[in-house]
Protein backbone atom coordinates (compact mmCIF):
# COMPACT_ATOMS: atom_id res chain seq x y z
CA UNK A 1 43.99 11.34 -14.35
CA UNK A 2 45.18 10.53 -11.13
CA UNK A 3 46.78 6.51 -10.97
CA UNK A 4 46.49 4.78 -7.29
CA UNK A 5 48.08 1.55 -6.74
CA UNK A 6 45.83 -0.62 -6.59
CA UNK A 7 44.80 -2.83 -3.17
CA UNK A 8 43.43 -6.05 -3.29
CA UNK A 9 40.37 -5.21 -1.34
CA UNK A 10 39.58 -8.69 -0.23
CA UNK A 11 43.33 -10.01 0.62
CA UNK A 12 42.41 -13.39 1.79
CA UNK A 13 41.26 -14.42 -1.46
CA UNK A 14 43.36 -12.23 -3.82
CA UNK A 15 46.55 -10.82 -3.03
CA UNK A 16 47.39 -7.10 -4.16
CA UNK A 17 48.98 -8.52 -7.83
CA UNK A 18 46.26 -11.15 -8.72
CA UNK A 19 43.73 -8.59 -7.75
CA UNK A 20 45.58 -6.14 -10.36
CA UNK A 21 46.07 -8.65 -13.10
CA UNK A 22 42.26 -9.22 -12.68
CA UNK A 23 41.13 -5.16 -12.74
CA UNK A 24 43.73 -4.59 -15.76
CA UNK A 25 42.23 -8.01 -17.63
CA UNK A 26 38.65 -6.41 -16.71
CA UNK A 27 39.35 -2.68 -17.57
CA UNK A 28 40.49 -3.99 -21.19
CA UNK A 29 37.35 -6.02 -21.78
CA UNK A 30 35.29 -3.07 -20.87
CA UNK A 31 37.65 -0.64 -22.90
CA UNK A 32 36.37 -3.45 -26.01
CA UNK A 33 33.27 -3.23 -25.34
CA UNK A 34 32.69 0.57 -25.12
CA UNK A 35 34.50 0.97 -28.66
CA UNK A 36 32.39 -1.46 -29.89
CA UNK A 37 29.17 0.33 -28.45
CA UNK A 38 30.92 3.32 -29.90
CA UNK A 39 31.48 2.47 -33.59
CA UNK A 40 28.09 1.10 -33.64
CA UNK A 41 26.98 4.46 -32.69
CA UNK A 42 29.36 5.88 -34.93
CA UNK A 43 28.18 4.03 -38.06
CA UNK A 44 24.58 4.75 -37.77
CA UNK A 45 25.48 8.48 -37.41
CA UNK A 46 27.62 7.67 -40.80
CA UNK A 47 24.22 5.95 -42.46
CA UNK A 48 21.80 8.58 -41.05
CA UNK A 49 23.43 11.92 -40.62
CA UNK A 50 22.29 13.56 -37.31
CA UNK A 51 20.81 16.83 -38.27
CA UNK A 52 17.13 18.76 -37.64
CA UNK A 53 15.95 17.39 -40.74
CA UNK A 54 16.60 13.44 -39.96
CA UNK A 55 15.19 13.07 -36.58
CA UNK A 56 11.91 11.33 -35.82
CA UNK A 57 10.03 8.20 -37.48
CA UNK A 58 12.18 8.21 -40.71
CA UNK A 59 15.59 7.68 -38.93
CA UNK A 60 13.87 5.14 -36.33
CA UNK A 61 12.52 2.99 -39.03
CA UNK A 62 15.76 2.77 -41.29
CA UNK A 63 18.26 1.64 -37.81
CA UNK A 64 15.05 -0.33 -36.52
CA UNK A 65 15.33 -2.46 -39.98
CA UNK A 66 19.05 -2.28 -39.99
CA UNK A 67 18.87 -3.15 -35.79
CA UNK A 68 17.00 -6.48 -36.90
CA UNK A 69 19.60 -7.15 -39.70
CA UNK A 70 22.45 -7.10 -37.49
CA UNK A 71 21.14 -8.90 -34.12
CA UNK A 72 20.61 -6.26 -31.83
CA UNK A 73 17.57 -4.37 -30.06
CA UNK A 74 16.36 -1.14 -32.12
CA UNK A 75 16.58 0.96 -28.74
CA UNK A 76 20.02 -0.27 -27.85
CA UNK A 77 21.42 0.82 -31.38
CA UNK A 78 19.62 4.36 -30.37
CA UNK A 79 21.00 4.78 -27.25
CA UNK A 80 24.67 3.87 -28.82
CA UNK A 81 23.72 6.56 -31.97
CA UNK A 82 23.22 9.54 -29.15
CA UNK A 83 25.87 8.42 -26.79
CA UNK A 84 28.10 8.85 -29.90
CA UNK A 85 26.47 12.40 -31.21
CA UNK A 86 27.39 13.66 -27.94
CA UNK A 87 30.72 13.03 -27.54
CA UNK A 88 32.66 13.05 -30.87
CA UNK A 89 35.47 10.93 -30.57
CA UNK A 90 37.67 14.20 -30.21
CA UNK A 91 36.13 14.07 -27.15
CA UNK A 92 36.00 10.65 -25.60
CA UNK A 93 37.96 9.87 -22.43
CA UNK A 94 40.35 6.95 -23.07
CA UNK A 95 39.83 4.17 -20.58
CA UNK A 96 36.41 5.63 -19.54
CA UNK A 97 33.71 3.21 -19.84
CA UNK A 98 30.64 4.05 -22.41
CA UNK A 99 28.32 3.89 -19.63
CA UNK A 100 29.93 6.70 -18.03
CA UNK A 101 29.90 8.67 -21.26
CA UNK A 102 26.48 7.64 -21.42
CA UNK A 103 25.43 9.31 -17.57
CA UNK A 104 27.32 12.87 -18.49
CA UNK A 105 26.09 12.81 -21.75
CA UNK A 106 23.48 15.60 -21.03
CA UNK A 107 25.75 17.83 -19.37
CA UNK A 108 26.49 20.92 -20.81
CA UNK A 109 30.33 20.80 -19.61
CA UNK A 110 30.58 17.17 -20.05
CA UNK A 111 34.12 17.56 -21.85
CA UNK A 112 35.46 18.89 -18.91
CA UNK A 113 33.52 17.27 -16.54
CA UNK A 114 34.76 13.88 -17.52
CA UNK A 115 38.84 14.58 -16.85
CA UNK A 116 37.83 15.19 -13.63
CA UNK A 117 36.66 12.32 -11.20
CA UNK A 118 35.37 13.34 -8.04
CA UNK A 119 37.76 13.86 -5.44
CA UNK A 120 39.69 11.10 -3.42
CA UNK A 121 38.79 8.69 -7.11
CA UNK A 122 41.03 8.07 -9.77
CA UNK A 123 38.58 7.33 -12.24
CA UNK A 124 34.65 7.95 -12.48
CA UNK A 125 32.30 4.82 -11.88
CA UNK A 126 28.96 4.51 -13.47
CA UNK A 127 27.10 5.35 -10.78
CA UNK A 128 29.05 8.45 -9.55
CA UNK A 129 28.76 9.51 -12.71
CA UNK A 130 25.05 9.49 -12.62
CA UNK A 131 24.90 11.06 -9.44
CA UNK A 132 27.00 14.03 -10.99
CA UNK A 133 24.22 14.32 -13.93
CA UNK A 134 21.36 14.70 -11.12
CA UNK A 135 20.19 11.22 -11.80
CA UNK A 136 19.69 8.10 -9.51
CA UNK A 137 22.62 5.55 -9.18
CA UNK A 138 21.94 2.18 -9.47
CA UNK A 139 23.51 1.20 -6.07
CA UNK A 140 22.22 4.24 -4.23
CA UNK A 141 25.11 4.77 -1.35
CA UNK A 142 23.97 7.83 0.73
CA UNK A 143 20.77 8.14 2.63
CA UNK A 144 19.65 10.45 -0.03
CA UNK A 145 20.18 8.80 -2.69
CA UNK A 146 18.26 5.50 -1.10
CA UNK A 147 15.63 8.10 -0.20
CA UNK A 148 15.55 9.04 -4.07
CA UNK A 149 15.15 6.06 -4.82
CA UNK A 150 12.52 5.12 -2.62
CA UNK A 151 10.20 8.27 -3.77
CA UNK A 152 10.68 7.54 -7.64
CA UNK A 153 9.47 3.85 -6.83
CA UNK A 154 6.62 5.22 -4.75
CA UNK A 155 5.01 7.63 -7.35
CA UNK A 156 1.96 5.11 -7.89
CA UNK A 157 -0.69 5.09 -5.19
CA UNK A 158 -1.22 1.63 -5.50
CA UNK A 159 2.56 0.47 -5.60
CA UNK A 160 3.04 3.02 -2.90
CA UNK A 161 0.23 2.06 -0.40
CA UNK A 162 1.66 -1.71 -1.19
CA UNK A 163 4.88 -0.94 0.18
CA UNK A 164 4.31 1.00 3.05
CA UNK A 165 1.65 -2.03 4.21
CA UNK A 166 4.53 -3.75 3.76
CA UNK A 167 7.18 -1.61 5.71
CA UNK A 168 4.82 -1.52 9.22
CA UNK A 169 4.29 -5.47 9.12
CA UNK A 170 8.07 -4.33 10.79
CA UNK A 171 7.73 -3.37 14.44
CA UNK A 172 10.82 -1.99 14.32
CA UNK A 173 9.89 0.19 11.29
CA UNK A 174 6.21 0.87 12.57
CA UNK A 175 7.89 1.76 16.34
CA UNK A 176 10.02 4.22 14.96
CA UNK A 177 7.38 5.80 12.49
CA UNK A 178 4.92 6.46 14.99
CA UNK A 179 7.34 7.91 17.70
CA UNK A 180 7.63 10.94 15.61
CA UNK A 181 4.38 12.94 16.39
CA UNK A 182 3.68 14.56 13.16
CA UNK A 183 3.71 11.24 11.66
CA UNK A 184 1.30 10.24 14.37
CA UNK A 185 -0.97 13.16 12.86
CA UNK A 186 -0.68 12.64 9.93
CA UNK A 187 -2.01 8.73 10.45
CA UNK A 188 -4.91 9.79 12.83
CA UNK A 189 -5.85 12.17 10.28
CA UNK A 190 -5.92 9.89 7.72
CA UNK A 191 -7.78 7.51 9.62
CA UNK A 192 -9.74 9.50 11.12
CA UNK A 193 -11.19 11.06 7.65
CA UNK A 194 -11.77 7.65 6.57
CA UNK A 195 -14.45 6.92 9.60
CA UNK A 196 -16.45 9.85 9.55
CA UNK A 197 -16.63 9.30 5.38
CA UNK A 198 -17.82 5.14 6.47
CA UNK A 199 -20.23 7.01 9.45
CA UNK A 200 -21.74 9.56 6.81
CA UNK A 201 -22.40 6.85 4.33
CA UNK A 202 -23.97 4.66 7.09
CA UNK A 203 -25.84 7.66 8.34
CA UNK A 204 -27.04 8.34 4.84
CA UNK A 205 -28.50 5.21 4.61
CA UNK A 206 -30.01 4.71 7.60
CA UNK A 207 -32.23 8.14 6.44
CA UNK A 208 -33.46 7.69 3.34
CA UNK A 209 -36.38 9.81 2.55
CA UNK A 210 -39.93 8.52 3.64
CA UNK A 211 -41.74 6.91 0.29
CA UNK A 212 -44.70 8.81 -0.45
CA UNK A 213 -48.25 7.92 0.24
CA UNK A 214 -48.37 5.91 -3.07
CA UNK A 215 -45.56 3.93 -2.32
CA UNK A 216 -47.01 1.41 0.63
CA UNK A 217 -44.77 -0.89 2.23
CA UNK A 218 -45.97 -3.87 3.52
CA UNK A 219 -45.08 -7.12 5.04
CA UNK A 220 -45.11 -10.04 3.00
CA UNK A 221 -49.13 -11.86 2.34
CA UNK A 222 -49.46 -15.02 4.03
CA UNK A 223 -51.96 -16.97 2.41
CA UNK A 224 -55.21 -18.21 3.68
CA UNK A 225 -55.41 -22.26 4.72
CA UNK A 226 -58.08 -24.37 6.14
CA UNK A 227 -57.24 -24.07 10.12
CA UNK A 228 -56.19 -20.38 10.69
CA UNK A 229 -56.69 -17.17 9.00
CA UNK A 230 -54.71 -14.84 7.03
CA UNK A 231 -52.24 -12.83 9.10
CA UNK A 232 -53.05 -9.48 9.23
CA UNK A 233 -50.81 -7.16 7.14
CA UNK A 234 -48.74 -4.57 9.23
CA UNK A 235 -47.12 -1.51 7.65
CA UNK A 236 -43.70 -1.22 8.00
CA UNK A 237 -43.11 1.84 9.74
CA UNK A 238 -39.82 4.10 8.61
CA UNK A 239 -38.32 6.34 11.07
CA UNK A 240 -38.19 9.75 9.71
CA UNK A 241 -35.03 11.45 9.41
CA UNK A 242 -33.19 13.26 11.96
CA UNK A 243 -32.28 16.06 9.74
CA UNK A 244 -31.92 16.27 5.50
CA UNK A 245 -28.28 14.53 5.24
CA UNK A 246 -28.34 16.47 1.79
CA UNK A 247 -28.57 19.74 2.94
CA UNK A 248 -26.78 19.66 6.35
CA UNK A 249 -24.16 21.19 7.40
CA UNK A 250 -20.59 19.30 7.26
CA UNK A 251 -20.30 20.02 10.92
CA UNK A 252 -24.01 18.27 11.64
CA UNK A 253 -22.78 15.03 9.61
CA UNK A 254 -19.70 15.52 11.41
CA UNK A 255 -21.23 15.51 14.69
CA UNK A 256 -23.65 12.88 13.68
CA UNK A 257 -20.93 10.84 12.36
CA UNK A 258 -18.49 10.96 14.87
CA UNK A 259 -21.06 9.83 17.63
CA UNK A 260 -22.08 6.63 14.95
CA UNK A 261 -19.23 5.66 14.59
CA UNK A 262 -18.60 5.79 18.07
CA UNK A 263 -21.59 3.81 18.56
CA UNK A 264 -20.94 1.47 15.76
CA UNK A 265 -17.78 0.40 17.14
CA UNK A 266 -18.77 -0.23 20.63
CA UNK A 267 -21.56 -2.13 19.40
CA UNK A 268 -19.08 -4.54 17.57
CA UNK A 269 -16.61 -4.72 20.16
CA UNK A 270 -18.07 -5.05 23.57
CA UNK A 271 -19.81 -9.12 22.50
CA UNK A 272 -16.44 -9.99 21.73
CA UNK A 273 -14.40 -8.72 25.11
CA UNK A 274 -12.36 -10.89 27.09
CA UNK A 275 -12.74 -8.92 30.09
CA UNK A 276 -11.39 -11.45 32.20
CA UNK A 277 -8.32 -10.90 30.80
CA UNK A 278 -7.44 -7.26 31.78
CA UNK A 279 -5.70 -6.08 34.14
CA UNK A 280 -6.73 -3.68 36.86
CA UNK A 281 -4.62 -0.96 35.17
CA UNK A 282 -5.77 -1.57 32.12
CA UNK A 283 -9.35 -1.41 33.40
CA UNK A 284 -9.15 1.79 35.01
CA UNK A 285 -7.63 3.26 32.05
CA UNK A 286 -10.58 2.49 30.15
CA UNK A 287 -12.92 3.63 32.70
CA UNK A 288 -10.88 6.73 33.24
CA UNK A 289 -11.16 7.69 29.49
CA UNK A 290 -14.61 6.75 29.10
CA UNK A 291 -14.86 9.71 32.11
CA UNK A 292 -13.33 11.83 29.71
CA UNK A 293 -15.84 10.75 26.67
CA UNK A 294 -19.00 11.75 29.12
CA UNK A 295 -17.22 14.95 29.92
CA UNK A 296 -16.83 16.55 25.98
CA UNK A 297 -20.51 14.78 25.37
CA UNK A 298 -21.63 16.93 28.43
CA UNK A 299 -19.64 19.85 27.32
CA UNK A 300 -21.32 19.10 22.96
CA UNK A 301 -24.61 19.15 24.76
CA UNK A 302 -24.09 22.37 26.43
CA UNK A 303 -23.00 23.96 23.75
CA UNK A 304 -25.14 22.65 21.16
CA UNK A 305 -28.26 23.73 23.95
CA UNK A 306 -26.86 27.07 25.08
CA UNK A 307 -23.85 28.29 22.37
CA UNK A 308 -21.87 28.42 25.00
CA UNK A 309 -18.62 26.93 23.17
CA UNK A 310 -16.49 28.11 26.68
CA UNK A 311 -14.82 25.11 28.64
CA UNK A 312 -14.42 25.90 32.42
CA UNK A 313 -11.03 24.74 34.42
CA UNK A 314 -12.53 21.66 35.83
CA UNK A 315 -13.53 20.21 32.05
CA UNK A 316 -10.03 21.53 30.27
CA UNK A 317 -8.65 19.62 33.87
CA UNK A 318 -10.61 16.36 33.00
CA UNK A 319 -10.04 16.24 29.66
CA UNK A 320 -5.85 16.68 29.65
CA UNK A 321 -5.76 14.10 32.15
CA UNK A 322 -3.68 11.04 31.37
CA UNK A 323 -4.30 7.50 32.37
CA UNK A 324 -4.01 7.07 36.11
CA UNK A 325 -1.21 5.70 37.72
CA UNK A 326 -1.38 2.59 39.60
């Protein structure tokens, strides 16, 4: 193993020997503690032999009753017992922490791994270590490793959907997520799904099938007083469907759903505009695409009358255009 002197990395505080009496004080104390965590390992090995025939609920409840005896956690005395199966103490690297042991210890060429650090380090750290067994580090360093990170954290809809709400309360984060255009897609997709399943449900229950002639709906009875008479009852009259939602096609909800929705939304917005407040600019560029919306109805309506699905130069013109310049 490959010995660098060793810098005092933070020289206004420490010089170069106080910061070396402190690592070598540290490295001992660490060097304790891993033979520690390795005799324990050791000795339940020595009560329970590790073989085929002693592994599963028999050797689990003998250390987890010996575990409580002694003061320590059941799983922590298990991870010390395999730690110590896999590297006999042939095999242990002196002055190599137990947690590193620990991160290699599923590696098939673990022995040799170990005696050598990656390059440019004189000894292995825990989390290098772990990033040589495939696993993530605990202080993830490169942008895939963070990245790693991130995903394992994410793998729960709800934790990830948390999370990303989170992430585009940023403007910075949201700016640069939506200047990529597939992300862009991907969003207006989503989003986009989500309406026409909100304007098929509202569609659906705006056409519910006619009751028949034995179901008669009526408007409430008034009752009968001295100075005027009973109001007449009036049948309520329900509009009949438009077309059986259940056996439509997807692209007649589609159609029917897009142009609700459409609907839907103007109807909430418009009461609530401040139209004072525009601009000029911003007024023409509503106008202008509004221009474009008559256009593709115009072009729908041709096709759906006709089944001519063509679009001319003029419409493909129209529709491309951009919002006008001032």
């Amino acid at each position: 193993m490959v010995r660098t002197r060793i810098v005092s990395p933070f020289p206004k505080q420490f010089s170069d020997r106080q910061w070396a009496r402190y690592v070598k004080q540290g490295r001992e104390l660490v060097e304790e503690e891993s033979s520690l965590q390795f005799r324990l390992g050791d000795l339940s090995l020595k009560m329970v032999e590790h073989s085929p025939h002693n592994i599963g609920r028999g050797v689990f409840l003998v250390l987890d009753r010996y575990a409580d005896t002694i003061g320590i956690n059941v799983h922590t005395l298990m991870s010390y017992r395999t730690v110590a199966h896999a590297w006999p103490p042939d095999k242990r690297a002196p002055g190599t922490s137990w947690a590193v042991h620990k991160a290699l210890a599923a590696l098939p060429d673990r022995f040799e791994v170990i005696l050598n650090p990656p390059e440019g380090k004189d000894r292995w750290t825990e989390d290098t270590a772990l990033s040589r067994a495939g696993r993530l580090p605990h202080r993830p360093l490169t942008k895939d490793e963070k990245l790693d990170r991130v995903r394992t954290l994410l793998r729960e809809d709800e934790s990830a959907s948390e999370a990303v709400e989170s992430l585009i309360q940023r403007p910075d984060v949201a700016h640069r997520v939506m200047s990529n255009p597939s992300n862009q897609r991907i969003l207006y997709r989503a989003h986009h799904e989500q309406r026409q399943e909100a304007a098929a449900a509202r569609f659906a229950a705006a056409h519910e099938p006619v009751p028949s002639d034995s179901e008669e709906d009526y408007a409430p009875d008034y009752e009968d007083d001295d100075e005027t008479e009973a109001a007449p009852r009036e049948e309520v009259r329900r509009r009949e469907p438009a077309v059986d939602y259940q056996r439509a096609s997807s692209e007649v909800l589609e159609l029917i759903g897009s142009g609700t929705t459409f609907l839907v939304d103007l109807q909430r917005m418009i009461p609530g505009l401040h139209v004072s407040e525009f601009t000029e600019r911003e007024v023409r560029a509503v106008l202008d695409n509004h221009r474009r919306i008559r256009a593709a109805l115009d072009w729908c309506d041709s096709a759906l009358s006709t089944g001519d699905k063509s679009m001319d130069d003029e419409l493909a013109r129209i529709l491309s255009e951009g919002d006008d310049e001032p």
